[in-house]
C-alpha atoms as a PDB file:
ATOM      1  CA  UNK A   1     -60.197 -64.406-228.923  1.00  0.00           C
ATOM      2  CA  UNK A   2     -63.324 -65.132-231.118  1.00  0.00           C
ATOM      3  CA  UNK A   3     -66.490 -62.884-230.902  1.00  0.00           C
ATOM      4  CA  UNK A   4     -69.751 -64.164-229.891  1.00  0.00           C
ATOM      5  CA  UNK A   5     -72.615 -64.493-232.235  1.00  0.00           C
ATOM      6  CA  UNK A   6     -74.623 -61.749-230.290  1.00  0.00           C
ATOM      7  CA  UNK A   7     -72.012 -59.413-230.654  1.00  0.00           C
ATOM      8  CA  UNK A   8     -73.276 -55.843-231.122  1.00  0.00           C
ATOM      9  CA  UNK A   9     -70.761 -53.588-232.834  1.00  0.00           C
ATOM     10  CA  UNK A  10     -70.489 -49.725-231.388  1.00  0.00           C
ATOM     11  CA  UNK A  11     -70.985 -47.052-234.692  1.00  0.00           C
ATOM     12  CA  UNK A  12     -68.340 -45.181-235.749  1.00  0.00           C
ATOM     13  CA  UNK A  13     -68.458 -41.732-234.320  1.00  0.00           C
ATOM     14  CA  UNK A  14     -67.418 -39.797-237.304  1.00  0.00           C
ATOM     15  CA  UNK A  15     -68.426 -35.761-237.010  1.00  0.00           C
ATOM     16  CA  UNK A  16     -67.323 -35.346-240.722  1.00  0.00           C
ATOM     17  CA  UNK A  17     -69.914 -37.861-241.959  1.00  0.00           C
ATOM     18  CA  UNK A  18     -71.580 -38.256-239.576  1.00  0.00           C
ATOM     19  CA  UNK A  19     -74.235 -41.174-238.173  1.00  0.00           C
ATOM     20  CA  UNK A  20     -75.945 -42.421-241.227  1.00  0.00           C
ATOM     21  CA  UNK A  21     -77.150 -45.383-242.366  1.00  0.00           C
ATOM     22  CA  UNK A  22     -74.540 -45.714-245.156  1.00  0.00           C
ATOM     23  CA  UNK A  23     -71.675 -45.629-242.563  1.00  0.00           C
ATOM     24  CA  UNK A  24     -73.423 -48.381-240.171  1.00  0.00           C
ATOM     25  CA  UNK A  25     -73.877 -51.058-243.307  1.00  0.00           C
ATOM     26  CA  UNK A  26     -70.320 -50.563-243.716  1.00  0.00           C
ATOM     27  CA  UNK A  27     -69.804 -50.917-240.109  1.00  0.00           C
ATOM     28  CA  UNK A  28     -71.880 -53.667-239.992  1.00  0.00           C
ATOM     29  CA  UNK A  29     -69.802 -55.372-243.197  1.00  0.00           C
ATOM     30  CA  UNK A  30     -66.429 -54.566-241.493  1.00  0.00           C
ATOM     31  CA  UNK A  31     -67.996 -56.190-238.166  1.00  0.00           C
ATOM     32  CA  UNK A  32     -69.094 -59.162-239.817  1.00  0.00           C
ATOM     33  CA  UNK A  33     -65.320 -60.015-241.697  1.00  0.00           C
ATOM     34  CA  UNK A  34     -63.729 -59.300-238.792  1.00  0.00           C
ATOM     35  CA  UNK A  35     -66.120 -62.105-236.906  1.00  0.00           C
ATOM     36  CA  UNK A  36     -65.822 -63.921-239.758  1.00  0.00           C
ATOM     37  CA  UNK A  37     -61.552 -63.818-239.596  1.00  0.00           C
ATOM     38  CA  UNK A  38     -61.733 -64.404-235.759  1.00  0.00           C
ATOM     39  CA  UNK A  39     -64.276 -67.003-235.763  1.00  0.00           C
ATOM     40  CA  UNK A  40     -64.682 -68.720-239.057  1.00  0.00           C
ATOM     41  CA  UNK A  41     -62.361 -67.094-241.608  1.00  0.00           C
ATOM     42  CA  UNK A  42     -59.099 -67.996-239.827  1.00  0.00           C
ATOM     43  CA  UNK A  43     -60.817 -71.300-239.047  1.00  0.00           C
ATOM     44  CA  UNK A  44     -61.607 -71.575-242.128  1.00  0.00           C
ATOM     45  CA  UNK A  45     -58.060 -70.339-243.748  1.00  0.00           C
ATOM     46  CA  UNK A  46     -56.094 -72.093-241.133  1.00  0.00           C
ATOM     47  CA  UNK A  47     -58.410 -75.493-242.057  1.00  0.00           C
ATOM     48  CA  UNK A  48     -57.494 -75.061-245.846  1.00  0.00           C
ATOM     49  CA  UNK A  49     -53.929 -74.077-245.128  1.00  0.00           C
ATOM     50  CA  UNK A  50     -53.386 -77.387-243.257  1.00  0.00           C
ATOM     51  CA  UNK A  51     -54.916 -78.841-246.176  1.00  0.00           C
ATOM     52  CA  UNK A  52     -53.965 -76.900-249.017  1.00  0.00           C
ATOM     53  CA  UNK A  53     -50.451 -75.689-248.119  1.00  0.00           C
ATOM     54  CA  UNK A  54     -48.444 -76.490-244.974  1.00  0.00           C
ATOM     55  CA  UNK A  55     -50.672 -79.853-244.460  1.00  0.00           C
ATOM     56  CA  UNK A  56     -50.920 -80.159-248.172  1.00  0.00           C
ATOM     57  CA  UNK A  57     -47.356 -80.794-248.714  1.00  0.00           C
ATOM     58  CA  UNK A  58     -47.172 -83.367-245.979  1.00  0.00           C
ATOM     59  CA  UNK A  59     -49.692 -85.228-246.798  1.00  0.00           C
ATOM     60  CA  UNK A  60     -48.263 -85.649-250.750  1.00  0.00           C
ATOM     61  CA  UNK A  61     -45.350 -86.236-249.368  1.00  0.00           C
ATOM     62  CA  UNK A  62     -46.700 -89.374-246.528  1.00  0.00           C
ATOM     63  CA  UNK A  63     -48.849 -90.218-250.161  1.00  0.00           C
ATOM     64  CA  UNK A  64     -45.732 -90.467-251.965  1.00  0.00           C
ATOM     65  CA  UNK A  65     -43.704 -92.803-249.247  1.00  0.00           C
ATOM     66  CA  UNK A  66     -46.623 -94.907-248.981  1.00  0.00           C
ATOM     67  CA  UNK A  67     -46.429 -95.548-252.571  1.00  0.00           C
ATOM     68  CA  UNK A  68     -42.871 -96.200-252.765  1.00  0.00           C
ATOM     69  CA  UNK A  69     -43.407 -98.626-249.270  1.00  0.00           C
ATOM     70  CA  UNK A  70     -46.154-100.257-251.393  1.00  0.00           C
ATOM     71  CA  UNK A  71     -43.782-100.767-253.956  1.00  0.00           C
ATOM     72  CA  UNK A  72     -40.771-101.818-252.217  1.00  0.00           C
ATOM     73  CA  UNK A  73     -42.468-104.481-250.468  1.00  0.00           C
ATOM     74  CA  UNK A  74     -44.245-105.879-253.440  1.00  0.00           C
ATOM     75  CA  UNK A  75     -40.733-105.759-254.799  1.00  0.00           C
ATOM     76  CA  UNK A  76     -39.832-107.852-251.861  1.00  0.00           C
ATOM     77  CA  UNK A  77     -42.674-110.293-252.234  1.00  0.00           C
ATOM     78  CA  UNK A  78     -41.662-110.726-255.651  1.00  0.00           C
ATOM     79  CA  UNK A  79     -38.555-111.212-255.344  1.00  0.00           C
ATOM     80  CA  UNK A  80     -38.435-113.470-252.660  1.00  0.00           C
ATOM     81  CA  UNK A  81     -41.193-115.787-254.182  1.00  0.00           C
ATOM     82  CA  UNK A  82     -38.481-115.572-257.245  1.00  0.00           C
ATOM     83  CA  UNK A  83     -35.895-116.329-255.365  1.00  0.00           C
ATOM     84  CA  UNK A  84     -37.582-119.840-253.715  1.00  0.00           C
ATOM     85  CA  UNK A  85     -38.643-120.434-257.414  1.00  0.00           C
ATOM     86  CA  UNK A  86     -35.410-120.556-258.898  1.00  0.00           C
ATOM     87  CA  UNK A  87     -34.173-122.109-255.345  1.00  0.00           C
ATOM     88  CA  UNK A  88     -36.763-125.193-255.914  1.00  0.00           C
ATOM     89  CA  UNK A  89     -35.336-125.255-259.401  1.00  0.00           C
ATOM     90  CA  UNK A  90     -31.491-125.148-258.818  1.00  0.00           C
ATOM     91  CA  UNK A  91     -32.291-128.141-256.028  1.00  0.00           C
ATOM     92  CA  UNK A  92     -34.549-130.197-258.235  1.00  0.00           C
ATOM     93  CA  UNK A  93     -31.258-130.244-260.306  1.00  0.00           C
ATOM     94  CA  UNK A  94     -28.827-132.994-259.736  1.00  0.00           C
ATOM     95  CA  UNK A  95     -25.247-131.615-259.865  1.00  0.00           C
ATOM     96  CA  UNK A  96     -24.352-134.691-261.910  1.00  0.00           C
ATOM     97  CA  UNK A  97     -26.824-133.269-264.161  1.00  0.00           C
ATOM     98  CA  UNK A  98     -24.478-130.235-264.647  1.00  0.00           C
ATOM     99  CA  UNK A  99     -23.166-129.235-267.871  1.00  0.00           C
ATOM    100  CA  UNK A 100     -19.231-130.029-268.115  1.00  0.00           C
ATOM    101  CA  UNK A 101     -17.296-126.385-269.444  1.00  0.00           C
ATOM    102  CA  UNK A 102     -15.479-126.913-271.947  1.00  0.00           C
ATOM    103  CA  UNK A 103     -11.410-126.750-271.901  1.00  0.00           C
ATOM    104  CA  UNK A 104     -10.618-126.380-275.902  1.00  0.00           C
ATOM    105  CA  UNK A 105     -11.470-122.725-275.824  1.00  0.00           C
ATOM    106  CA  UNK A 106     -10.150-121.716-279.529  1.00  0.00           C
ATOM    107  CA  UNK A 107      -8.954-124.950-280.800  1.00  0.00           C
ATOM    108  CA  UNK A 108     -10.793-124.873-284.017  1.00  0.00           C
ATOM    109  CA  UNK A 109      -8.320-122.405-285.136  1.00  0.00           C
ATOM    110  CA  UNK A 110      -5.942-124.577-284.631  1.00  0.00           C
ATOM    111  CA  UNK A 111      -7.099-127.137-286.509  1.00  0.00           C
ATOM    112  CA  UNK A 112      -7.970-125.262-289.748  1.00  0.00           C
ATOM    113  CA  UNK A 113      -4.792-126.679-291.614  1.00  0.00           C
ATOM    114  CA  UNK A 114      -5.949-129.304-293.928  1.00  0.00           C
ATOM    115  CA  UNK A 115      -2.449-130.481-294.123  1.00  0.00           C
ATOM    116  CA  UNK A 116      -1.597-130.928-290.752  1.00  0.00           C
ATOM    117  CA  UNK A 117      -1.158-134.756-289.345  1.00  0.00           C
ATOM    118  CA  UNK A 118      -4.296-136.193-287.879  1.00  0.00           C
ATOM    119  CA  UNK A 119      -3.763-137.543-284.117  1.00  0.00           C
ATOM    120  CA  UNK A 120      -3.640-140.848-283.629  1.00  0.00           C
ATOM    121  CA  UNK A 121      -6.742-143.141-282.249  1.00  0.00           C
ATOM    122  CA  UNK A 122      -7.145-142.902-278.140  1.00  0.00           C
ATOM    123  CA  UNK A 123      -8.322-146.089-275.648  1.00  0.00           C
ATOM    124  CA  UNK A 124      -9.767-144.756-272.903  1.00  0.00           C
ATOM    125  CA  UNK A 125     -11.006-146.864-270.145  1.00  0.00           C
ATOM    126  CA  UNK A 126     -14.395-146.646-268.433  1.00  0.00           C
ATOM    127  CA  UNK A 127     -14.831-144.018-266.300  1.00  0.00           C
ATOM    128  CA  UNK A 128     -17.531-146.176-264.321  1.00  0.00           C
ATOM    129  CA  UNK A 129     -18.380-149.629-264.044  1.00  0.00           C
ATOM    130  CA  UNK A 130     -21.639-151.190-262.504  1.00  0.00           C
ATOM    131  CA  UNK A 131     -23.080-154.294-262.058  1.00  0.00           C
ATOM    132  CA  UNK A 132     -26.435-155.146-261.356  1.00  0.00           C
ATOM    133  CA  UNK A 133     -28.304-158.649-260.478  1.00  0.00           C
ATOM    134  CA  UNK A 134     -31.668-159.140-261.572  1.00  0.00           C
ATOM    135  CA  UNK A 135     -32.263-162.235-259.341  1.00  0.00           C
ATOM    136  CA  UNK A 136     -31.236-159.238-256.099  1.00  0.00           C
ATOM    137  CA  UNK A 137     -33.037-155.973-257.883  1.00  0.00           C
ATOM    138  CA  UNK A 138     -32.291-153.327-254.684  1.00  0.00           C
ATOM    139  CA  UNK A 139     -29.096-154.842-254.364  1.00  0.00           C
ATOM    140  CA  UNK A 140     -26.557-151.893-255.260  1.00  0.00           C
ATOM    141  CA  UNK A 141     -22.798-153.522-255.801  1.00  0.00           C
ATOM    142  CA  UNK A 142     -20.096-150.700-255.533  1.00  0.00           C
ATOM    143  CA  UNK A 143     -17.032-151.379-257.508  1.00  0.00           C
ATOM    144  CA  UNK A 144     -14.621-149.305-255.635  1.00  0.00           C
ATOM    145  CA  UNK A 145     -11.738-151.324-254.487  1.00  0.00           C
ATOM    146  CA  UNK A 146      -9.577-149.615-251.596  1.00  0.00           C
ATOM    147  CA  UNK A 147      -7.271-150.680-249.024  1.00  0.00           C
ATOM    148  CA  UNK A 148      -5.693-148.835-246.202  1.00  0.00           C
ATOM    149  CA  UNK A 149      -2.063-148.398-245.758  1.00  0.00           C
ATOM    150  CA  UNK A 150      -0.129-146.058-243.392  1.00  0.00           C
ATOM    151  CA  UNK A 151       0.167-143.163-245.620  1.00  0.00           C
ATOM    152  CA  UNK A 152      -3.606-142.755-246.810  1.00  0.00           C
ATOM    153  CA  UNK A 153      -6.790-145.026-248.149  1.00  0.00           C
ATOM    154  CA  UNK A 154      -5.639-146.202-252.117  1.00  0.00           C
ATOM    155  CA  UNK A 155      -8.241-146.782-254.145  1.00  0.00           C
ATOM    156  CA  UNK A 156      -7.646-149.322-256.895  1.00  0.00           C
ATOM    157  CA  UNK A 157      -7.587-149.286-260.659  1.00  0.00           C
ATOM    158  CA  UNK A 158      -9.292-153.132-261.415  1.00  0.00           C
ATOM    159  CA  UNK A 159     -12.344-152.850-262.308  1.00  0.00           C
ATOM    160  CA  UNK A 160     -14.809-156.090-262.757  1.00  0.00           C
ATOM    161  CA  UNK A 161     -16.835-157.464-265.525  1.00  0.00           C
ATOM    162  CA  UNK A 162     -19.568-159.004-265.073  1.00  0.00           C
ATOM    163  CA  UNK A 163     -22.236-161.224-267.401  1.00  0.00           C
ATOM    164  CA  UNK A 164     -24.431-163.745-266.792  1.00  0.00           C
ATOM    165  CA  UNK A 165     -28.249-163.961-267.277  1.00  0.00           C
ATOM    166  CA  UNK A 166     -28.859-162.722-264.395  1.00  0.00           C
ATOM    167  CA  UNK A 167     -25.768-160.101-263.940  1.00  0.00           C
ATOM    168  CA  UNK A 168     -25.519-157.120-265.550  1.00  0.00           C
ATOM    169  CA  UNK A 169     -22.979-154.786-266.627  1.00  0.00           C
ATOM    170  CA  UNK A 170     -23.313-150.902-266.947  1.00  0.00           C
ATOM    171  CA  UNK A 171     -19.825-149.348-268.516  1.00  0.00           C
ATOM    172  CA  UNK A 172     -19.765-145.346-269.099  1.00  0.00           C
ATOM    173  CA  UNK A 173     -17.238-143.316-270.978  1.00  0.00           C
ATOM    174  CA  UNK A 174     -16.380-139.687-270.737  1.00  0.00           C
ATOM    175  CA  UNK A 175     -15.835-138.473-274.298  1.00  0.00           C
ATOM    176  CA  UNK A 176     -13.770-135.266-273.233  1.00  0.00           C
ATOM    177  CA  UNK A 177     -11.396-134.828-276.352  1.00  0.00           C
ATOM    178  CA  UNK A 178     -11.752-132.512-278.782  1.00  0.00           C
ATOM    179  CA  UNK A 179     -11.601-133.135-282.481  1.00  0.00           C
ATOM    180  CA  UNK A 180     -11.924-137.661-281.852  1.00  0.00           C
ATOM    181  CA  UNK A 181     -15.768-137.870-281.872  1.00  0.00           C
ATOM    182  CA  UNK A 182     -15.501-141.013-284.143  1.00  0.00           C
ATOM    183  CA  UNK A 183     -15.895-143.145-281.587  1.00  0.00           C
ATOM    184  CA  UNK A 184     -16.176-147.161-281.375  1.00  0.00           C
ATOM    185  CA  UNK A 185     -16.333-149.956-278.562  1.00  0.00           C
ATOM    186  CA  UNK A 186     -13.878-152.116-278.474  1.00  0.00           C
ATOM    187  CA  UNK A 187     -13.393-155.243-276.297  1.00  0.00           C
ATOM    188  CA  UNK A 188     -10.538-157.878-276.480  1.00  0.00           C
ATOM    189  CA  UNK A 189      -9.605-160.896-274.428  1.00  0.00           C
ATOM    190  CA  UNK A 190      -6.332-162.537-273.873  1.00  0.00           C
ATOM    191  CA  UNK A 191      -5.389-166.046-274.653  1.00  0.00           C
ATOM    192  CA  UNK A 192      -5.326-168.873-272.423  1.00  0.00           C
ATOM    193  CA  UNK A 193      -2.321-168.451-270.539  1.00  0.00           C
ATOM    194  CA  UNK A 194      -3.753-165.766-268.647  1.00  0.00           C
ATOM    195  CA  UNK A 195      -5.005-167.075-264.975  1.00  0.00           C
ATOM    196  CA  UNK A 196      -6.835-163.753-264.381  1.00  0.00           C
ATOM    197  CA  UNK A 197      -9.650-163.962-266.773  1.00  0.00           C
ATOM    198  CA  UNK A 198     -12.653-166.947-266.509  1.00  0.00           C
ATOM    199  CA  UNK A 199     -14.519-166.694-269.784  1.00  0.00           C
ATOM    200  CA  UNK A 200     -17.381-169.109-270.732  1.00  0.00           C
ATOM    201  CA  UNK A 201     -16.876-172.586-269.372  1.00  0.00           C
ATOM    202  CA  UNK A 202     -15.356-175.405-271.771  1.00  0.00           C
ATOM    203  CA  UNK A 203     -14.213-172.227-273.673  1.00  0.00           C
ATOM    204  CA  UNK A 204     -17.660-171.624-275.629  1.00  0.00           C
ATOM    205  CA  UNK A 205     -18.349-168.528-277.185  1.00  0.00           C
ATOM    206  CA  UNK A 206     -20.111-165.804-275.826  1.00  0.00           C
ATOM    207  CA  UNK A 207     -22.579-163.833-277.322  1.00  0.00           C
ATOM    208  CA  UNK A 208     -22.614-160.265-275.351  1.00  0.00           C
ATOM    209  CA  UNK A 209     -25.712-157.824-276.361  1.00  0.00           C
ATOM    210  CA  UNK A 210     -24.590-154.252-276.343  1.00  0.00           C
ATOM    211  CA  UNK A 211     -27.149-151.190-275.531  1.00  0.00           C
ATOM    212  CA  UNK A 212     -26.904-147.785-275.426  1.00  0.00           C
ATOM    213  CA  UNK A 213     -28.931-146.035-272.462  1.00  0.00           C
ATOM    214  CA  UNK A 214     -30.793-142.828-272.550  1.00  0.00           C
ATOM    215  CA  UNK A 215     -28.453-141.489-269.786  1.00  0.00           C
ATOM    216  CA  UNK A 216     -26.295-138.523-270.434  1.00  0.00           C
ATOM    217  CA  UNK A 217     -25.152-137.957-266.859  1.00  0.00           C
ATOM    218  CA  UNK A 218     -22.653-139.136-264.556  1.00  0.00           C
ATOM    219  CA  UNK A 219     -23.344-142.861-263.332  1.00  0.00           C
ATOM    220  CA  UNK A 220     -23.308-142.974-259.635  1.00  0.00           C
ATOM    221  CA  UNK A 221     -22.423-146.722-258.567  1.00  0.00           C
ATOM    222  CA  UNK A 222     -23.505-145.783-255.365  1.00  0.00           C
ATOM    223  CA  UNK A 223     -27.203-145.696-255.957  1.00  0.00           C
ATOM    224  CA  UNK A 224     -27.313-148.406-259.354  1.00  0.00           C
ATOM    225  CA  UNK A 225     -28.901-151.482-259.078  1.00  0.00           C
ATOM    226  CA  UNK A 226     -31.857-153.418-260.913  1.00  0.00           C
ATOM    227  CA  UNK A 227     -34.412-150.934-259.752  1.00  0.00           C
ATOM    228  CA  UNK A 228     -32.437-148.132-260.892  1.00  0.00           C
ATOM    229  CA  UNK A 229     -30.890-149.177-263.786  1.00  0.00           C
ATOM    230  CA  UNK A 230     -30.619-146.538-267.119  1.00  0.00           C
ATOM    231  CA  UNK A 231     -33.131-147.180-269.529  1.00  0.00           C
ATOM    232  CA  UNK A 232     -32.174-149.205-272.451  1.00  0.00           C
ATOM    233  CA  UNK A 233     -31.845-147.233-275.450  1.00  0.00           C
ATOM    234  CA  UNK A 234     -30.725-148.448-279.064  1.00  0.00           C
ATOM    235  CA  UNK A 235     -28.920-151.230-279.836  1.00  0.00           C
ATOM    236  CA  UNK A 236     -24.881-150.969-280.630  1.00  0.00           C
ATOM    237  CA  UNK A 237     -23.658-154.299-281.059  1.00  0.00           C
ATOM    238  CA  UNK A 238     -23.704-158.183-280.225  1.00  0.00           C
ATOM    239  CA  UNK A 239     -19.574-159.347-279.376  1.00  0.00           C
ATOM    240  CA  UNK A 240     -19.007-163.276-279.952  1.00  0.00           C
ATOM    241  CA  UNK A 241     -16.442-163.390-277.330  1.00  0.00           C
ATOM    242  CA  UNK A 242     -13.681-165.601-277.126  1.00  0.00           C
ATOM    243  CA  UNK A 243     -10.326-165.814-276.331  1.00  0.00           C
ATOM    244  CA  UNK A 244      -7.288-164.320-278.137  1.00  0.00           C
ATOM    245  CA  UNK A 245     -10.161-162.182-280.277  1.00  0.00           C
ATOM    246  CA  UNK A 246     -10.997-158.665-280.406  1.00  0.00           C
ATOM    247  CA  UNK A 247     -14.580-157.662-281.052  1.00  0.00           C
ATOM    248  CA  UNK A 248     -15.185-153.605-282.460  1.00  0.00           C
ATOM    249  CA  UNK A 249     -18.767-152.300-282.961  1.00  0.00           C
ATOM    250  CA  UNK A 250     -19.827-149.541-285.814  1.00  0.00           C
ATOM    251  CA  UNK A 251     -18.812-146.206-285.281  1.00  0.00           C
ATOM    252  CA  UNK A 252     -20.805-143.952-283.308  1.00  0.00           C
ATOM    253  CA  UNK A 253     -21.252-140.001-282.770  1.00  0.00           C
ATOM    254  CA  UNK A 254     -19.405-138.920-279.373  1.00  0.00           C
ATOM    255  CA  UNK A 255     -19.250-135.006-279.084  1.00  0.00           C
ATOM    256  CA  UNK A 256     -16.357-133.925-276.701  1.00  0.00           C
ATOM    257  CA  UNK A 257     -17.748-133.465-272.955  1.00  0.00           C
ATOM    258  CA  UNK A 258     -20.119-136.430-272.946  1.00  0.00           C
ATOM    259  CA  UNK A 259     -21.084-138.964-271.135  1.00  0.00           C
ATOM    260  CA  UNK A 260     -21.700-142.361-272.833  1.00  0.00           C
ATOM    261  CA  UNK A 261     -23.052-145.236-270.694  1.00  0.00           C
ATOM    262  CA  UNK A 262     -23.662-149.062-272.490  1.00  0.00           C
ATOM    263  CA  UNK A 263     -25.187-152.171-271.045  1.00  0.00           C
ATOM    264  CA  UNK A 264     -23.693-155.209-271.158  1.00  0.00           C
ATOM    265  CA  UNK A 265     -25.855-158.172-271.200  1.00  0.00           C
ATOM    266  CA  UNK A 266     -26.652-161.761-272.420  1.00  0.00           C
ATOM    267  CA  UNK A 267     -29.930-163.989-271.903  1.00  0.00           C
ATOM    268  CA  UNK A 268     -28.246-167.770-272.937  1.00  0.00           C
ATOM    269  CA  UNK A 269     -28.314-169.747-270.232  1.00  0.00           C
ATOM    270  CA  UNK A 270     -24.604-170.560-270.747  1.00  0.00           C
ATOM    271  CA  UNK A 271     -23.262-167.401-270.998  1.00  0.00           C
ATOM    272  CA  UNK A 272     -20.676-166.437-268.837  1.00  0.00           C
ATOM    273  CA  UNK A 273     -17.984-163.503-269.074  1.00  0.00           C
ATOM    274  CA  UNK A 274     -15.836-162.647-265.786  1.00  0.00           C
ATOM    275  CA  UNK A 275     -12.530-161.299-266.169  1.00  0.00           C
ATOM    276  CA  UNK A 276     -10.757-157.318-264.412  1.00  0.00           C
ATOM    277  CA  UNK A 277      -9.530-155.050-266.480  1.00  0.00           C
ATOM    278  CA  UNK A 278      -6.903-152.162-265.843  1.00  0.00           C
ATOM    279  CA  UNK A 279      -6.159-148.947-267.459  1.00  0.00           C
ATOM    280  CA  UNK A 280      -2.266-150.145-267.724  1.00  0.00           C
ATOM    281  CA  UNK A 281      -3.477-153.884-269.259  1.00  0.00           C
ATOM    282  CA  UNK A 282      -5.102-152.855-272.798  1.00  0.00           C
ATOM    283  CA  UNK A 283      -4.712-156.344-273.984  1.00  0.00           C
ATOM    284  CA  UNK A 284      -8.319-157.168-271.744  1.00  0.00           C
ATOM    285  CA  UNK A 285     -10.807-155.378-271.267  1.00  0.00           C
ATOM    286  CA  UNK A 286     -14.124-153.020-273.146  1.00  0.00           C
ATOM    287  CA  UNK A 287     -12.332-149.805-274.376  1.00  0.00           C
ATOM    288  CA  UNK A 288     -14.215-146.804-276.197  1.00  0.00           C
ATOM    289  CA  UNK A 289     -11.985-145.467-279.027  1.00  0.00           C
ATOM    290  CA  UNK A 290     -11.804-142.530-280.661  1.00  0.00           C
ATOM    291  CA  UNK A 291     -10.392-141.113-284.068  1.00  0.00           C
ATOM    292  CA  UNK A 292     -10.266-137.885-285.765  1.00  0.00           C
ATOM    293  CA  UNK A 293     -13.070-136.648-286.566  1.00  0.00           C
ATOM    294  CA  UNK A 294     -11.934-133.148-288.017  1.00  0.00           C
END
């Protein structure tokens, strides 16, 4: 219970020392700690022992988790602004702009023997085909030929060629061996006797303009047409086709995983290729070949 301010303290009744002034200063003193421990003192300690000591402590300690909630969710923040980042990045890539892995893991040990017998040269057929009309430029013509049958859908191997002046021809190649990037287009036509092919009417020659595009990625028939052709890049080769002939253009650089995509094209008014080609049927057909290259 806390004294009042108007407290008036009793002397000591001591009959050794008696009632002197000396002994009610002192009285007085003692009076005035104990009013200050009832009143202000314990106030006053009990204030800074909230604040220095048993509140002390908790308050350092609801500092310190504040901190560490600050940090956590700026962690948070960051990480989920990251997170969209990358997210907007990953779907701003096309997955036919993903990098092929590799599958010849080692094989330049392999190959180290100078005297071992170099492979021989590989065809290999396009892995797309696309043709495009200029005179229809949103047009998109899928070359996927399919049928049906009671056992499944089979898709096709023929594949069409087509150049006019007006019809274009994209052809892309997957480079995927290792050790043949010596590579070289190749295109051959069979002789007369062959009912499949229509080449240039009153058998005329040909003359087929060959570009490279600046495309490195998959060609998706599905989506090309004029509009969205591949840029042209440099120039290969021009083919004078004609029957019972095989044209071959200068050897070019094609590292193994690659995609290499050509455009086949001709602006005389008489030009006119249209034949199908097959993987099993190497006697027709525009072929990319490759040859040793180690």
């Amino acid at each position: 219970m806390s004294l009042n301010v108007s407290y008036i303290p009793l002397l000591r009744d001591d009959p050794v020392h008696g009632d002197d002034s000396d002994s009610l200063e002192e009285d007085l003193q003692s009076t005035h700690l104990v009013k200050c421990r009832d009143s202000l003192a314990v106030v006053d300690v009990c204030l800074e022992g909230r604040y220095e000591r048993r509140p002390g402590r908790w308050i350092y300690v609801a500092c310190i988790v504040a901190i560490i909630s600050s940090l956590s969710s700026l962690s948070l923040v960051l990480s989920t602004v990251f997170t969209q980042h990358v997210g907007a990045i990953v779907d701003r890539t096309s997955p036919a702009e993903l990098q092929y892995a590799s599958t010849y893991m080692g094989f330049e040990r392999v190959y180290r023997n100078p005297k071992a017998t170099p492979p021989p040269p590989i065809r290999n057929f396009p892995f797309a085909i696309g043709v495009v009309n200029k005179s229809e430029p949103t047009s998109v013509y899928p070359d996927n030929p399919r049928w049906r049958s009671t056992f499944g859908t089979v898709y096709h191997e023929t594949r069409r060629i087509l150049v006019t002046p007006t019809h274009t021809t994209y052809v892309q190649f997957w480079a995927g061996d290792y050790g043949m990037e010596r590579c070289s287009l190749q295109m051959t036509l069979p002789t007369v006797d062959d009912e499949d092919i229509d080449l240039v009417e009153n058998d005329n020659t040909a003359s087929v303009q060959i570009w490279r595009t600046n495309t490195t990625r998959r060609l998706s028939l599905d989506e090309l047409s004029w509009n969205t052709r591949p840029h042209r890049g440099e120039f290969i080769a021009s083919f004078d086709l004609r029957r019972n002939a095989t044209a071959r253009s200068p050897e070019f650089l094609c590292r193994s995983g690659s995609f290499h995509t050509f455009e086949l094209g001709c602006e005389e008014i008489s030009c006119f290729v249209d034949f199908k080609q097959t993987p099993k049927q190497k006697k027709i057909g525009i072929w990319l070949v490759q040859e040793n290259s180690l």
